[in-house]
PDB file of N, CA and C in Angstrom:
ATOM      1  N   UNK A   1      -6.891 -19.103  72.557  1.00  0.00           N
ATOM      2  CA  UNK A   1      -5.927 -18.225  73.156  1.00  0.00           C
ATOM      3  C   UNK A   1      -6.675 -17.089  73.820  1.00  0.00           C
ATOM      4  N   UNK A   2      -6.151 -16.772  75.122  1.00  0.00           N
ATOM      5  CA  UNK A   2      -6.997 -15.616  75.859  1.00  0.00           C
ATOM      6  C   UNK A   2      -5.941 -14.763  75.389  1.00  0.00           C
ATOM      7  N   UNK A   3      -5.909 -13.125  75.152  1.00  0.00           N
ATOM      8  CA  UNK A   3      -5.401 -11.956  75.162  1.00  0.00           C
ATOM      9  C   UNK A   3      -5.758 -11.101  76.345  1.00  0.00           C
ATOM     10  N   UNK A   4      -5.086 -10.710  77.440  1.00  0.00           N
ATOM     11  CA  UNK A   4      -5.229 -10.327  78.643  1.00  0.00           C
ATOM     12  C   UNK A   4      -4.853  -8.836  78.652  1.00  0.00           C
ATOM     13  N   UNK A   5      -5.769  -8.054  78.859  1.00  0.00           N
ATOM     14  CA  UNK A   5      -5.571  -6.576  78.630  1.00  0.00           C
ATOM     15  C   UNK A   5      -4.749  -6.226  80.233  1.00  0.00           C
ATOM     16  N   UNK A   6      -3.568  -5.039  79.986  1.00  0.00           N
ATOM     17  CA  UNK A   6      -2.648  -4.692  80.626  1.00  0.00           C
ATOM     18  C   UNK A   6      -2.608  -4.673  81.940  1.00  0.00           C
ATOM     19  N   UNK A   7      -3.992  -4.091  82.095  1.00  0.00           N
ATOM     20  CA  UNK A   7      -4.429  -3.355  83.444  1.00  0.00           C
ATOM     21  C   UNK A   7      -4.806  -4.727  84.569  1.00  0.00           C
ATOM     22  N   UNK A   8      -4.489  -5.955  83.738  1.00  0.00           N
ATOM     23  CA  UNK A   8      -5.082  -7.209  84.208  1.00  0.00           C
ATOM     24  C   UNK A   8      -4.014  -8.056  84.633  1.00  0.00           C
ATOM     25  N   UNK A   9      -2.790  -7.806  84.338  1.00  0.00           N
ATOM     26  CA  UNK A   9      -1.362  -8.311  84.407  1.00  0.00           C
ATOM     27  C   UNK A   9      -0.797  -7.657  85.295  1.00  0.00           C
ATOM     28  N   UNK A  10       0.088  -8.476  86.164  1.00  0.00           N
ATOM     29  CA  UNK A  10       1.136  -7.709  86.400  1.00  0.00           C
ATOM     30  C   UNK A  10       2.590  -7.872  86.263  1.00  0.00           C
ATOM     31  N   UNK A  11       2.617  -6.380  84.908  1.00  0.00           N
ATOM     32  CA  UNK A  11       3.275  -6.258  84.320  1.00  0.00           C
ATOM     33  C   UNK A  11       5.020  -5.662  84.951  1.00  0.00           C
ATOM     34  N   UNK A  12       5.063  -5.474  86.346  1.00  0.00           N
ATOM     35  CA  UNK A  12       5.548  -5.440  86.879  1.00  0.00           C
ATOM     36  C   UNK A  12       6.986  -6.916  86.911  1.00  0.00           C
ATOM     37  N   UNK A  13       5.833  -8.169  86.575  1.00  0.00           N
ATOM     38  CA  UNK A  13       7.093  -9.220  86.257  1.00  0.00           C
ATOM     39  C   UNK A  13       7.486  -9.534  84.750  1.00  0.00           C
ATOM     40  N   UNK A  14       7.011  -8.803  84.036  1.00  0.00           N
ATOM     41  CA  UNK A  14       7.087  -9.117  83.026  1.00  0.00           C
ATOM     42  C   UNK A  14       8.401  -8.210  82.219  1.00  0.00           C
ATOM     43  N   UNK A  15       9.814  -9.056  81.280  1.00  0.00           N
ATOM     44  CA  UNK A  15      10.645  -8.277  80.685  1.00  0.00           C
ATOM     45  C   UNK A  15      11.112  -8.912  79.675  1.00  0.00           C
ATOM     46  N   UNK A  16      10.966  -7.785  78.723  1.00  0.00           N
ATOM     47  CA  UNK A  16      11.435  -7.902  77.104  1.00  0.00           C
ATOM     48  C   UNK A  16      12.139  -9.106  77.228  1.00  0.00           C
ATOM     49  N   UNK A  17      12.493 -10.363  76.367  1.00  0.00           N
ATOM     50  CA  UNK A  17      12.685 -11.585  76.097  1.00  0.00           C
ATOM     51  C   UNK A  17      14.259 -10.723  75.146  1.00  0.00           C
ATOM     52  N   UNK A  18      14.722 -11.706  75.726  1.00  0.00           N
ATOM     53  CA  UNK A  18      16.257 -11.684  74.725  1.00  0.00           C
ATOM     54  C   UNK A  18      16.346 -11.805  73.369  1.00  0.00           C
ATOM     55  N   UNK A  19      15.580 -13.105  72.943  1.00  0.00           N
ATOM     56  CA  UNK A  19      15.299 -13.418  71.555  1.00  0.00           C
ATOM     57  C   UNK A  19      14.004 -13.208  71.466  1.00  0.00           C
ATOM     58  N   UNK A  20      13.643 -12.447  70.484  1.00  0.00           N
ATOM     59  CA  UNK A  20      12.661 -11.617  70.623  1.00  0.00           C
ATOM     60  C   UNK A  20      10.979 -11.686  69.872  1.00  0.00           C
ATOM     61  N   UNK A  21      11.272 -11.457  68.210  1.00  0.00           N
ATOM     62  CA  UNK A  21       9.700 -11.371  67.642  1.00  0.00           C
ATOM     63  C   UNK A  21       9.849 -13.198  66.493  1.00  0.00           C
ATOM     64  N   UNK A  22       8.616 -12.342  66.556  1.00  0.00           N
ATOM     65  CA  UNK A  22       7.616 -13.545  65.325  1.00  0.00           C
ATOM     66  C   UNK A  22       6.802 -12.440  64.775  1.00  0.00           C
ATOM     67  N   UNK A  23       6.263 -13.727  63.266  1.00  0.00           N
ATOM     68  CA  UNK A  23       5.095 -13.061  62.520  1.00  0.00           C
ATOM     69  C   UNK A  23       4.199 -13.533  62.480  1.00  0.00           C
ATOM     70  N   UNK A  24       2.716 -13.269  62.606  1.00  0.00           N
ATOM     71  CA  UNK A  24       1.358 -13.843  62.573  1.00  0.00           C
ATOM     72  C   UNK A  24       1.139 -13.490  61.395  1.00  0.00           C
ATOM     73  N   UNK A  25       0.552 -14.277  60.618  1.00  0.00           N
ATOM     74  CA  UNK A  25      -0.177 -13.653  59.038  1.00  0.00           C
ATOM     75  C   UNK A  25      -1.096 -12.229  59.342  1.00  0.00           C
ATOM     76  N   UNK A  26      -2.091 -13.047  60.165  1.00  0.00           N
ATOM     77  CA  UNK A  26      -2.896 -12.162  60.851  1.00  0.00           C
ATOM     78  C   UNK A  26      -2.614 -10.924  61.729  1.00  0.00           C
ATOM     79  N   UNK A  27      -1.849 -11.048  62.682  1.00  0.00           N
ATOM     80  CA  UNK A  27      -1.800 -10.117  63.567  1.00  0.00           C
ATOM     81  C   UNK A  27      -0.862  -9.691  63.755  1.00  0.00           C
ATOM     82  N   UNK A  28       0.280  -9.696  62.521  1.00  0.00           N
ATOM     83  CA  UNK A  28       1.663  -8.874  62.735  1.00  0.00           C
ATOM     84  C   UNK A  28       2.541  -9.915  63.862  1.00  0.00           C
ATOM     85  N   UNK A  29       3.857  -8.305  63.909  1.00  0.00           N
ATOM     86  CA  UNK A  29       4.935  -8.891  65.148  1.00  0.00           C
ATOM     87  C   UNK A  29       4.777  -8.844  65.923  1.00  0.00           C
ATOM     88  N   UNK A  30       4.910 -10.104  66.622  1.00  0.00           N
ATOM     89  CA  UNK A  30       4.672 -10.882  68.025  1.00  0.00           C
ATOM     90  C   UNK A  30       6.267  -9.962  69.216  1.00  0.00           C
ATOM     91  N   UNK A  31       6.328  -9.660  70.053  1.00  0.00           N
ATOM     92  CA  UNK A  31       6.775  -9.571  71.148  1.00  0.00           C
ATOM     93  C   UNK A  31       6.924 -10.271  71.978  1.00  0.00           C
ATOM     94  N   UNK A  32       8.053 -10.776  72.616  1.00  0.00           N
ATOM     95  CA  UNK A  32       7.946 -12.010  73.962  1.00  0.00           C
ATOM     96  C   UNK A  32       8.862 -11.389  74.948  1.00  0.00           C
ATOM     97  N   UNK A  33       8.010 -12.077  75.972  1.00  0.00           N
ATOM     98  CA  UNK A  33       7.926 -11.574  77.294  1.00  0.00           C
ATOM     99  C   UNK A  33       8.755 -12.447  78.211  1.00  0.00           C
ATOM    100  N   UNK A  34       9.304 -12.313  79.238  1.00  0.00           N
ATOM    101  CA  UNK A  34      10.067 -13.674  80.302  1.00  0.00           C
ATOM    102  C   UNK A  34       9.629 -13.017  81.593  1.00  0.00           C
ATOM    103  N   UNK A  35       8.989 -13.723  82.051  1.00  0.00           N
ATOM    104  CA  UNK A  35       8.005 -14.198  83.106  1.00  0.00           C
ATOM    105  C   UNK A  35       8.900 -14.018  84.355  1.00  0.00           C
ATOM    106  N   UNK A  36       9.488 -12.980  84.903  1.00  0.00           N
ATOM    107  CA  UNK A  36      10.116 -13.394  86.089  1.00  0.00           C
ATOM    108  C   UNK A  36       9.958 -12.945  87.452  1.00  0.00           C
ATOM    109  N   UNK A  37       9.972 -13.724  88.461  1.00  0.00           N
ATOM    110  CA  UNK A  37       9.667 -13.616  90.187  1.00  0.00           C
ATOM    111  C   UNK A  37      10.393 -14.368  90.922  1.00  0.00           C
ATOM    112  N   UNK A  38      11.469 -13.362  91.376  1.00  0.00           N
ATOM    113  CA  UNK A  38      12.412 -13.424  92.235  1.00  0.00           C
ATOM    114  C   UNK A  38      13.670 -14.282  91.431  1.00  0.00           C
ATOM    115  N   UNK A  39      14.155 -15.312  91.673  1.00  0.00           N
ATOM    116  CA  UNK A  39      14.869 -16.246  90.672  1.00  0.00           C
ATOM    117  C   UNK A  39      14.454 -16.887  89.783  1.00  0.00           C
ATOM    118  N   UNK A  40      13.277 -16.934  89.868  1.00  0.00           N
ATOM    119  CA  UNK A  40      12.540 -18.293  88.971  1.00  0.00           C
ATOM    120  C   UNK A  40      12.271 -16.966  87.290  1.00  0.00           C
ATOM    121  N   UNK A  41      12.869 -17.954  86.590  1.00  0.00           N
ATOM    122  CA  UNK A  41      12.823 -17.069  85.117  1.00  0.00           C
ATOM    123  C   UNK A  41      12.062 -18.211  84.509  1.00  0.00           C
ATOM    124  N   UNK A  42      10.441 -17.522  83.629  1.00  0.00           N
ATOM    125  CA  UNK A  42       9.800 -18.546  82.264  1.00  0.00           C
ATOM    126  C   UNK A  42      10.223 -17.244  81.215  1.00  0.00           C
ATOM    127  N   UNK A  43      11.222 -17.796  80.663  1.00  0.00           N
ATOM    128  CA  UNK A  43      11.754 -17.659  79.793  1.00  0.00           C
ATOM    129  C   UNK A  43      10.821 -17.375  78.137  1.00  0.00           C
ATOM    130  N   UNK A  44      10.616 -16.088  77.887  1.00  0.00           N
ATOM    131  CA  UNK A  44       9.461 -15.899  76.422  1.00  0.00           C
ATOM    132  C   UNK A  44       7.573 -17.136  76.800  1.00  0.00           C
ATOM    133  N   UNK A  45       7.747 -16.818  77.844  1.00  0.00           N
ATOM    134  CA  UNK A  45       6.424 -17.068  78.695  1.00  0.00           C
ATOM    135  C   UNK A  45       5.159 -16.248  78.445  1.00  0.00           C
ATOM    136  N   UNK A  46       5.303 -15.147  77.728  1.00  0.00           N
ATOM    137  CA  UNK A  46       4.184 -14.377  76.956  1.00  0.00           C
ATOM    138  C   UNK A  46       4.727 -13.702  75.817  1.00  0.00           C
ATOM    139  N   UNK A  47       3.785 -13.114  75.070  1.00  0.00           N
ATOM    140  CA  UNK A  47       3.764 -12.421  73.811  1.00  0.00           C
ATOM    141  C   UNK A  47       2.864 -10.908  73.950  1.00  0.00           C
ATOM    142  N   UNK A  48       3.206 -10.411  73.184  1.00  0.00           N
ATOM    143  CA  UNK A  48       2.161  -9.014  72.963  1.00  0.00           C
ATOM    144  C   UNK A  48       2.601  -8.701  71.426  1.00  0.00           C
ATOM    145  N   UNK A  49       1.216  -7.511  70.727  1.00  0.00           N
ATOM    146  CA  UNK A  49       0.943  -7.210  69.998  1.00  0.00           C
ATOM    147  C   UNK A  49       1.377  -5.698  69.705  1.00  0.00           C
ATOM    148  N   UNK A  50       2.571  -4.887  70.103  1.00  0.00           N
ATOM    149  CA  UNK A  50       2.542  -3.377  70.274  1.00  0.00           C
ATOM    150  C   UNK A  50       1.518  -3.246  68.927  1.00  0.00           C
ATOM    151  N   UNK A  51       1.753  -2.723  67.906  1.00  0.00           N
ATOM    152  CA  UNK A  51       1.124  -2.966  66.744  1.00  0.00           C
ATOM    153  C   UNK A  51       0.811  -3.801  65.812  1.00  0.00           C
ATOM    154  N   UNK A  52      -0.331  -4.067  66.057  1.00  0.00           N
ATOM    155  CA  UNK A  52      -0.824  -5.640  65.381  1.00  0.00           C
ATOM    156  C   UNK A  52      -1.475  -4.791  64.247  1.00  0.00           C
ATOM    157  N   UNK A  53      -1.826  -5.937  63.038  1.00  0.00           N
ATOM    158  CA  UNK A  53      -2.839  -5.528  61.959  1.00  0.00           C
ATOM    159  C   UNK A  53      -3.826  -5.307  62.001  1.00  0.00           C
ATOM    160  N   UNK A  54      -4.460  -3.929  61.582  1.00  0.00           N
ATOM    161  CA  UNK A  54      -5.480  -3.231  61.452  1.00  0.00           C
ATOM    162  C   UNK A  54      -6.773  -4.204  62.178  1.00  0.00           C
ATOM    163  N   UNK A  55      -6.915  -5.251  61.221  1.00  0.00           N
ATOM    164  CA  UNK A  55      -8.410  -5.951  61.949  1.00  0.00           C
ATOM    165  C   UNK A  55      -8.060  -6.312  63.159  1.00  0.00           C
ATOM    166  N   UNK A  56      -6.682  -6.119  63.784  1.00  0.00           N
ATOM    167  CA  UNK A  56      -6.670  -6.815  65.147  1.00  0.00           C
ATOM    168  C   UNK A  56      -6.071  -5.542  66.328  1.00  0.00           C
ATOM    169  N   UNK A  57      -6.390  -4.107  65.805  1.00  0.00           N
ATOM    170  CA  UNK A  57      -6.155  -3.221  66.889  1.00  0.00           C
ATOM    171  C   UNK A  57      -6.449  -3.631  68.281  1.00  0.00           C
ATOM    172  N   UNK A  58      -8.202  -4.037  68.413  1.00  0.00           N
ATOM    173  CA  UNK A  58      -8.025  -4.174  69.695  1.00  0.00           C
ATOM    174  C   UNK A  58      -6.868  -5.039  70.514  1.00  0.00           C
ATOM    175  N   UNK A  59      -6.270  -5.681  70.295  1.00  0.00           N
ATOM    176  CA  UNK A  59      -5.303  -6.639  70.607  1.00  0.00           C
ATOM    177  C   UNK A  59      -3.917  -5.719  71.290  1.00  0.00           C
ATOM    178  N   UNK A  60      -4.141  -4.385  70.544  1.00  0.00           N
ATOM    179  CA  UNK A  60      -2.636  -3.743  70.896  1.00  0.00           C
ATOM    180  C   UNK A  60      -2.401  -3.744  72.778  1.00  0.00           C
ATOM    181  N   UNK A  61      -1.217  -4.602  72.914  1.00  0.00           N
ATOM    182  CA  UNK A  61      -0.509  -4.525  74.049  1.00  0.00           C
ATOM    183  C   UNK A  61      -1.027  -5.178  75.183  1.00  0.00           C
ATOM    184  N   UNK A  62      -2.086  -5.785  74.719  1.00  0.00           N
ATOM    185  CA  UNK A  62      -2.906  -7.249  75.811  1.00  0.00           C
ATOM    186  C   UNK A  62      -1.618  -8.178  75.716  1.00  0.00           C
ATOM    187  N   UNK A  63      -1.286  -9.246  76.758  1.00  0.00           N
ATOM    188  CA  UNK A  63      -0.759 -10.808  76.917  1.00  0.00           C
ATOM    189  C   UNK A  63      -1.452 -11.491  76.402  1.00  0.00           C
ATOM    190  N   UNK A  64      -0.689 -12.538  76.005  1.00  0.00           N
ATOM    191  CA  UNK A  64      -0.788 -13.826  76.076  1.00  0.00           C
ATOM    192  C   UNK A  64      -0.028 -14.822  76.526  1.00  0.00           C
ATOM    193  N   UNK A  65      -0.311 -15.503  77.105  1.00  0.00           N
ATOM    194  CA  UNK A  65       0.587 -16.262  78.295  1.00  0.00           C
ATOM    195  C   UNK A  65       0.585 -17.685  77.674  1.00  0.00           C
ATOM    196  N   UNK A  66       1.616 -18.503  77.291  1.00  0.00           N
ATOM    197  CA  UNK A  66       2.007 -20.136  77.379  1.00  0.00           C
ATOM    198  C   UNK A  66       1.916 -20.772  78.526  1.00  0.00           C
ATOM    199  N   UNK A  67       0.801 -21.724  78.624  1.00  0.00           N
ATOM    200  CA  UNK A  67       0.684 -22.183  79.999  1.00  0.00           C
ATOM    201  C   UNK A  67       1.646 -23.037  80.247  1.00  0.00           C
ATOM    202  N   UNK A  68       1.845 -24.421  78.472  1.00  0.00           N
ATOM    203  CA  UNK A  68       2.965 -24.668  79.182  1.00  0.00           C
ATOM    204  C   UNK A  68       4.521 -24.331  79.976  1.00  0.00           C
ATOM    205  N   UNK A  69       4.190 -22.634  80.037  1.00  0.00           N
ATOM    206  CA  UNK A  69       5.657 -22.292  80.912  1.00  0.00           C
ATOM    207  C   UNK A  69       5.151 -21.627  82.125  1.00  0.00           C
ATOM    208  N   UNK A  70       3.985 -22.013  82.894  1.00  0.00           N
ATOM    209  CA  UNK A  70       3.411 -21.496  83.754  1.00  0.00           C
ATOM    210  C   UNK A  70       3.463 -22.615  84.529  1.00  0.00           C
ATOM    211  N   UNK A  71       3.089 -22.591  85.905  1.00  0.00           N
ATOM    212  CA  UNK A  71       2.828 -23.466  86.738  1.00  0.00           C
ATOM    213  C   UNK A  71       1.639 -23.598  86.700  1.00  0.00           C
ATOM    214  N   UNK A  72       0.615 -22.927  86.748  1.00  0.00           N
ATOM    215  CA  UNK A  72      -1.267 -23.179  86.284  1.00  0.00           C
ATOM    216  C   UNK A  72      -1.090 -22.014  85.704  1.00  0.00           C
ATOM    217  N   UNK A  73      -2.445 -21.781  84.840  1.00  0.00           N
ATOM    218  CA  UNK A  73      -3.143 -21.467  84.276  1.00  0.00           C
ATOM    219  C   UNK A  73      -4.972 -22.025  83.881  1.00  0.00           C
ATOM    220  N   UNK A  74      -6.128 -21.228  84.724  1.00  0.00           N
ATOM    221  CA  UNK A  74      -7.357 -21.896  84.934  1.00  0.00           C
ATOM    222  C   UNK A  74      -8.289 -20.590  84.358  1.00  0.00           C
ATOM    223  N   UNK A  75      -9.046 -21.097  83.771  1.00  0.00           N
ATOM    224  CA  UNK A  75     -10.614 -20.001  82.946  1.00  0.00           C
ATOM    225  C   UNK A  75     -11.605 -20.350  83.703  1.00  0.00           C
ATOM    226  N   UNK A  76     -12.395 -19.293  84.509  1.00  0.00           N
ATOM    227  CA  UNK A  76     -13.182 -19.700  85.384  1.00  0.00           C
ATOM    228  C   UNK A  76     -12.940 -20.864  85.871  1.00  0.00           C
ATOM    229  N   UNK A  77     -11.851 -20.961  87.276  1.00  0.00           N
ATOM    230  CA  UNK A  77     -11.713 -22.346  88.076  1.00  0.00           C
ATOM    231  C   UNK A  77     -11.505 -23.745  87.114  1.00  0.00           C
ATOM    232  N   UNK A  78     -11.400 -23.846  86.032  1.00  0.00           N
ATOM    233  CA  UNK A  78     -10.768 -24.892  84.512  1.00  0.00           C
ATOM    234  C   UNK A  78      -9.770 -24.677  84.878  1.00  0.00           C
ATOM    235  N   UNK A  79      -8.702 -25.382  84.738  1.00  0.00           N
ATOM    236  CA  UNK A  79      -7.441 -25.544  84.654  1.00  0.00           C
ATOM    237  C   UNK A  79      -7.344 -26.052  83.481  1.00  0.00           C
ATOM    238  N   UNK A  80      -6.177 -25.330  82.760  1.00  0.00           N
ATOM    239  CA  UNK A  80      -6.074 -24.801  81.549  1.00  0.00           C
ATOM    240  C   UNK A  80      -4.782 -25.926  81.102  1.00  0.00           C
ATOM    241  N   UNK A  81      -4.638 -26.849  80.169  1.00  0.00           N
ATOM    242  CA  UNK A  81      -3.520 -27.483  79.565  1.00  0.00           C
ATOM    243  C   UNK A  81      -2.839 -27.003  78.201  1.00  0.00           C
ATOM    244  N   UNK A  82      -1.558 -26.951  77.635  1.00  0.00           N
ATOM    245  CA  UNK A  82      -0.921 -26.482  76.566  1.00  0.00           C
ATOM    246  C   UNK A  82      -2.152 -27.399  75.686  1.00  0.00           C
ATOM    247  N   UNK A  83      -1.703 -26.437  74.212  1.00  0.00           N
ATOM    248  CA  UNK A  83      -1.466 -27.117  73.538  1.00  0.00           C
ATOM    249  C   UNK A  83      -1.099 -27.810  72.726  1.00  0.00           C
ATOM    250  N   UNK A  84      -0.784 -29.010  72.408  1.00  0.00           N
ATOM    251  CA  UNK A  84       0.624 -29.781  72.110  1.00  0.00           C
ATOM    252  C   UNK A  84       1.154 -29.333  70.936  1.00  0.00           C
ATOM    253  N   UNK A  85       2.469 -29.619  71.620  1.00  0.00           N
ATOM    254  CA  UNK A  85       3.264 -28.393  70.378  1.00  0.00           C
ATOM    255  C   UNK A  85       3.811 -27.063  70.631  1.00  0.00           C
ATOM    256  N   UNK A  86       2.981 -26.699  71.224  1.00  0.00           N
ATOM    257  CA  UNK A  86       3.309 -25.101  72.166  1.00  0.00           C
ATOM    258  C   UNK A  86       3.512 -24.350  70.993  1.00  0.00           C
ATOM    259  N   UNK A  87       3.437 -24.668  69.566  1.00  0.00           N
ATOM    260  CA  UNK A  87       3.459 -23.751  68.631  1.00  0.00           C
ATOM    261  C   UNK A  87       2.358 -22.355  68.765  1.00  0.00           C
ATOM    262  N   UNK A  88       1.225 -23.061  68.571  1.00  0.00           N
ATOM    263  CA  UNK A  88       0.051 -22.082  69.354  1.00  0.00           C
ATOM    264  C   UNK A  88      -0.122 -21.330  70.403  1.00  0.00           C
ATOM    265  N   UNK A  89       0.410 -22.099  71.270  1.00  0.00           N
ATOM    266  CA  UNK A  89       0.354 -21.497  72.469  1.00  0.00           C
ATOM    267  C   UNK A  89      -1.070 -21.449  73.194  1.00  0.00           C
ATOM    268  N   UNK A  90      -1.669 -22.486  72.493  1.00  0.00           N
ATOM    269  CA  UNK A  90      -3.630 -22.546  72.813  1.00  0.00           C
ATOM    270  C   UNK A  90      -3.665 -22.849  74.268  1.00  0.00           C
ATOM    271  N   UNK A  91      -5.141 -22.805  74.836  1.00  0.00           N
ATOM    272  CA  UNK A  91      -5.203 -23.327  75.909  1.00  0.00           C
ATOM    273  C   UNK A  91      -6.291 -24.284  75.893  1.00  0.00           C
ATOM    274  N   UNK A  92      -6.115 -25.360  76.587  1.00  0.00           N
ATOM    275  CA  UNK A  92      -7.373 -26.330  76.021  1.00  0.00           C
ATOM    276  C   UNK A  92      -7.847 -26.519  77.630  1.00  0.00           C
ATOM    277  N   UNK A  93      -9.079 -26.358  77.552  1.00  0.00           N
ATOM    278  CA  UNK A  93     -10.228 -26.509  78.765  1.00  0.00           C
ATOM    279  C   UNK A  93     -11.300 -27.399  78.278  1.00  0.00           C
ATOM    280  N   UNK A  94     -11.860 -27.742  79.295  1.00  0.00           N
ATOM    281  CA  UNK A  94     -13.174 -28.538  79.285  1.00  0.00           C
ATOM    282  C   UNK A  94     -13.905 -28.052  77.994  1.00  0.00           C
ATOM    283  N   UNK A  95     -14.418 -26.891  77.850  1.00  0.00           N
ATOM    284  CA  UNK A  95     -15.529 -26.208  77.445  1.00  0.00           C
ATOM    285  C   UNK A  95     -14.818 -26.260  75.271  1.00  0.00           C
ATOM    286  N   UNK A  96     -12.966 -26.371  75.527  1.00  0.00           N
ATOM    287  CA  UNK A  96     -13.024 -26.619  74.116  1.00  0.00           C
ATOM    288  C   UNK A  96     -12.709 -27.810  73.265  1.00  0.00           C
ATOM    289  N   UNK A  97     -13.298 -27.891  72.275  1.00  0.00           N
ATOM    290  CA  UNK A  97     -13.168 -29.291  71.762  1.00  0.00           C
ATOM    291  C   UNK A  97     -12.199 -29.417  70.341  1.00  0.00           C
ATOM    292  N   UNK A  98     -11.806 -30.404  70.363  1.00  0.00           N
ATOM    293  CA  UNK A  98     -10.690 -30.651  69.145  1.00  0.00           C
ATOM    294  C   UNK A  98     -11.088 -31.091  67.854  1.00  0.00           C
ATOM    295  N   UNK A  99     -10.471 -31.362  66.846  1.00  0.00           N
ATOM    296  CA  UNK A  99      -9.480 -32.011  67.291  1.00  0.00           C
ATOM    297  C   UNK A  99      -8.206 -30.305  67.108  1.00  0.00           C
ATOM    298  N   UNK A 100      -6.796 -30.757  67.805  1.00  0.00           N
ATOM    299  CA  UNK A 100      -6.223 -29.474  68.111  1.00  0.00           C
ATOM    300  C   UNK A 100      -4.892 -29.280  66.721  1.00  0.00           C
ATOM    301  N   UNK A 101      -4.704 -28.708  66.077  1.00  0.00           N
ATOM    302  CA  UNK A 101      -2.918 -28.171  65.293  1.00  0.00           C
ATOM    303  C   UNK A 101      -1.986 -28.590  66.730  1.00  0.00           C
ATOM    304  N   UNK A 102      -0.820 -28.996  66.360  1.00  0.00           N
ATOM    305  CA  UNK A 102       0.387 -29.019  67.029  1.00  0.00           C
ATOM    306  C   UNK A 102       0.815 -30.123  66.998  1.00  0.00           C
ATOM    307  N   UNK A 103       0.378 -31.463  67.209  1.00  0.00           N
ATOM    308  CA  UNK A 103       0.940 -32.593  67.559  1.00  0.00           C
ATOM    309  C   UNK A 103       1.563 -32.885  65.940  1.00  0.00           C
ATOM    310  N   UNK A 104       2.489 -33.980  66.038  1.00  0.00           N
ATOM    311  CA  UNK A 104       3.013 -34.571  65.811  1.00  0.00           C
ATOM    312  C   UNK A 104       2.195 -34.661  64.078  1.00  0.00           C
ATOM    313  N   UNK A 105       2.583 -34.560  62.758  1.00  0.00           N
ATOM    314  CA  UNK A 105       1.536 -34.838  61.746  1.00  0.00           C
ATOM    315  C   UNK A 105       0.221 -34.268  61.464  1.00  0.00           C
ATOM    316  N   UNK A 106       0.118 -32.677  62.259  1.00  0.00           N
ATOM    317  CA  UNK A 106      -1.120 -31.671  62.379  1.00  0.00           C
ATOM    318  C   UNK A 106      -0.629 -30.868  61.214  1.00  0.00           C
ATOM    319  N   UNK A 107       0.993 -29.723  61.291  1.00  0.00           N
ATOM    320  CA  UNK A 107       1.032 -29.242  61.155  1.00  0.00           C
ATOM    321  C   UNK A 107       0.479 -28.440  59.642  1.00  0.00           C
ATOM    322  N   UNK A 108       0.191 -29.543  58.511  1.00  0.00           N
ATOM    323  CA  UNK A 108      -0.523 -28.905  57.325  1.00  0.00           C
ATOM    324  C   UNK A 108      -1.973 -28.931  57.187  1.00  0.00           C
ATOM    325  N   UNK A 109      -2.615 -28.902  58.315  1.00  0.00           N
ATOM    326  CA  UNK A 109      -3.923 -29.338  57.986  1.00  0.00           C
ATOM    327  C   UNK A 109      -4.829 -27.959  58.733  1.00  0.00           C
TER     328      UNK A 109
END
């Protein structure tokens, strides 16, 4: 998962999600975001951290974006695929290797 600091977004399309948080063990309540430009709505298409847990300050108020609700998403010129499940919200590129949580019979392992 990339975390995309503010100044790197534009946050300009980005608005508070209707249905709203989650909990990370780790990093507290999640925030979601809906992705919108012009008509086209991705619907809780990112997350943020207002206050995340202590070991994860730096994190406060960076994105994270679901590619699968993106049209691309690429890491250095990679084009970036979900990953399955979209529970995570991972991004899987060349450079990472599996095997991945999400599919189908992952989820306790």
């Amino acid at each position: 998962m990339f975390y995309i600091p503010p100044q790197d977004v534009r946050t300009k399309l980005l608005f508070p999600a209707a249905a709203g948080r989650t909990w990370c063990e780790w990093k507290g309540s999640a925030r979601y975001w809906d992705v919108i430009v012009g008509d086209d709505v991705r619907a809780r298409a990112a997350w943020s951290y207002p206050r995340p847990e202590p070991g994860y300050a730096p994190l406060a108020d960076f994105f994270a974006f679901y590619p699968s609700r993106m049209d691309r998403c690429t890491v250095d010129g990679d084009e970036a695929t979900a990953q399955e499940g979209d529970f995570y919200g991972g991004w899987i590129t060349a450079e990472v290797r599996g095997p991945f949580k999400g599919a189908p019979g992952t989820q306790l392992w």
